[in-house]
Protein backbone atom coordinates (compact mmCIF):
# COMPACT_ATOMS: atom_id res chain seq x y z
CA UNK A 1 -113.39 7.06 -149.32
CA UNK A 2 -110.05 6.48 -150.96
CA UNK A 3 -107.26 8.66 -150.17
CA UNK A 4 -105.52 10.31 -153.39
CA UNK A 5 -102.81 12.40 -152.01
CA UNK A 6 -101.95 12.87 -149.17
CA UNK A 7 -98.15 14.55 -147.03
CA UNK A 8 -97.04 14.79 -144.06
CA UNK A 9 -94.30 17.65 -143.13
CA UNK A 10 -93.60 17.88 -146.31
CA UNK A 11 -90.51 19.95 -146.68
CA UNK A 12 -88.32 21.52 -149.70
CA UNK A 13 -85.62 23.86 -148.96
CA UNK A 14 -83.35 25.98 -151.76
CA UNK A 15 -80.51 26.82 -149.86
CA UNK A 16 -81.26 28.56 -147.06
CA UNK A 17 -84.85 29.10 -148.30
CA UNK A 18 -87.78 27.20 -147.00
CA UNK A 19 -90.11 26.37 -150.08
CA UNK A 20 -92.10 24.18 -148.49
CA UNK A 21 -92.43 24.17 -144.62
CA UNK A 22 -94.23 20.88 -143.30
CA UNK A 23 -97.14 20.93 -145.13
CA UNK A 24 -99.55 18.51 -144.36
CA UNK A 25 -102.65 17.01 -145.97
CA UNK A 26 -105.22 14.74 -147.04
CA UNK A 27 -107.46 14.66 -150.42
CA UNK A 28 -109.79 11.85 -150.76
CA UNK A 29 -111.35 10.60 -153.96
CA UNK A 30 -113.78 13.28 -155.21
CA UNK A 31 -112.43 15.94 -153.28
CA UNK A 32 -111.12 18.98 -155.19
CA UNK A 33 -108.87 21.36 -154.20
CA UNK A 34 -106.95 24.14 -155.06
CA UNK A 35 -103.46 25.63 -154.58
CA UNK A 36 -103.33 29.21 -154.50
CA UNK A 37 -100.72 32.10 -152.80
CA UNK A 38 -98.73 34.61 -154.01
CA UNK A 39 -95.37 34.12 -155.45
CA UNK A 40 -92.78 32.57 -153.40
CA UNK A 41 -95.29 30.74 -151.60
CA UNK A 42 -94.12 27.09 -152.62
CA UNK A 43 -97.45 26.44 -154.62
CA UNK A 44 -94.99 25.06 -157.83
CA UNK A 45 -92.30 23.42 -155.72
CA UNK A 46 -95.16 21.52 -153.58
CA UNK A 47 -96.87 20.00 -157.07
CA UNK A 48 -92.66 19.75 -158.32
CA UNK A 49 -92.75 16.63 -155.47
CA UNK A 50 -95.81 15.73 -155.80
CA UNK A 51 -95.09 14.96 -159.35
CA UNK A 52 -91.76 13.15 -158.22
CA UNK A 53 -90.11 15.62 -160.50
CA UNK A 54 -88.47 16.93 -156.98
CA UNK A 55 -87.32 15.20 -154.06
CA UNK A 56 -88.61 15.95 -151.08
CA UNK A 57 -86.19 17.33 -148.37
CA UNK A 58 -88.24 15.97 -144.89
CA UNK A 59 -91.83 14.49 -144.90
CA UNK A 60 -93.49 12.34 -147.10
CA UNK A 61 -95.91 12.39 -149.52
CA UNK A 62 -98.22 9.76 -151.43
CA UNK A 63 -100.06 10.12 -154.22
CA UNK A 64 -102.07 7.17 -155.61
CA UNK A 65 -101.25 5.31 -152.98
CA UNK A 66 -97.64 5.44 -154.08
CA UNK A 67 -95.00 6.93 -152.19
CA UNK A 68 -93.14 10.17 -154.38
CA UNK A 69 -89.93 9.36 -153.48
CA UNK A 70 -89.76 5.41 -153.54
CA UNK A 71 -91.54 4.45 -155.89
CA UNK A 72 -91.42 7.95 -159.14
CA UNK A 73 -92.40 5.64 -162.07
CA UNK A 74 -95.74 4.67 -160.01
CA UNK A 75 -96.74 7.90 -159.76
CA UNK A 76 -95.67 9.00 -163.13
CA UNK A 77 -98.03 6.86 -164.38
CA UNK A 78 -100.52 7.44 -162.22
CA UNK A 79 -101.11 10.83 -162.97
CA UNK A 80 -101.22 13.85 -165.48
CA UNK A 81 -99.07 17.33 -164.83
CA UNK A 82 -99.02 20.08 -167.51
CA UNK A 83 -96.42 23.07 -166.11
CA UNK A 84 -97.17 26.18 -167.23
CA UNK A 85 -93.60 26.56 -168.83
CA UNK A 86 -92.57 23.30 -170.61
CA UNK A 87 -88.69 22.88 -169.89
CA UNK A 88 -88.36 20.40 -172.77
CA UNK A 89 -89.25 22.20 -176.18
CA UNK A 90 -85.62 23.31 -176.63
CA UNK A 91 -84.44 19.35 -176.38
CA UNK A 92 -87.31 18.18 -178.38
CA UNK A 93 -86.54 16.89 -181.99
């Protein structure tokens, strides 16, 4: 199978704060999978780089078969993110 996503020590830190600490994995095409933890847990920053919206701090991830942090406008287009809170509306016209 083809692999969608997939990181390797993937890490994001805030400060002194570890947001994401090496996380590591592999989705393949029909595979579905789910984020969950309480908050704080790095859920939002983790799909943040995955997105290329954030840039990762150590690791790497690829999604697509693009890598987040080389090549963003790939993986903009290859996928679809809807946050919860849109920061936009307020520059919208």
């Amino acid at each position: 199978m083809a692999v969608v996503l997939e990181t390797i020590g993937l890490t994001r830190y805030f400060g002194q704060v570890v947001a994401a600490d090496g996380i590591s994995l592999r989705i393949e095409a029909g595979e579905r999978v789910g984020i969950v933890g309480p908050n704080g847990a790095g859920k939002t920053t983790t799909i943040r780089i995955l997105a290329s919206l954030v840039a990762p701090d150590g690791g790497r991830a690829r999604v697509a078969g693009f890598d987040v942090a080389e090549d963003p406008a790939a993986v903009h287009s290859a996928i679809g993110h809807m946050p919860e809170l849109f920061g936009l509306y307020d520059e919208l016209t």
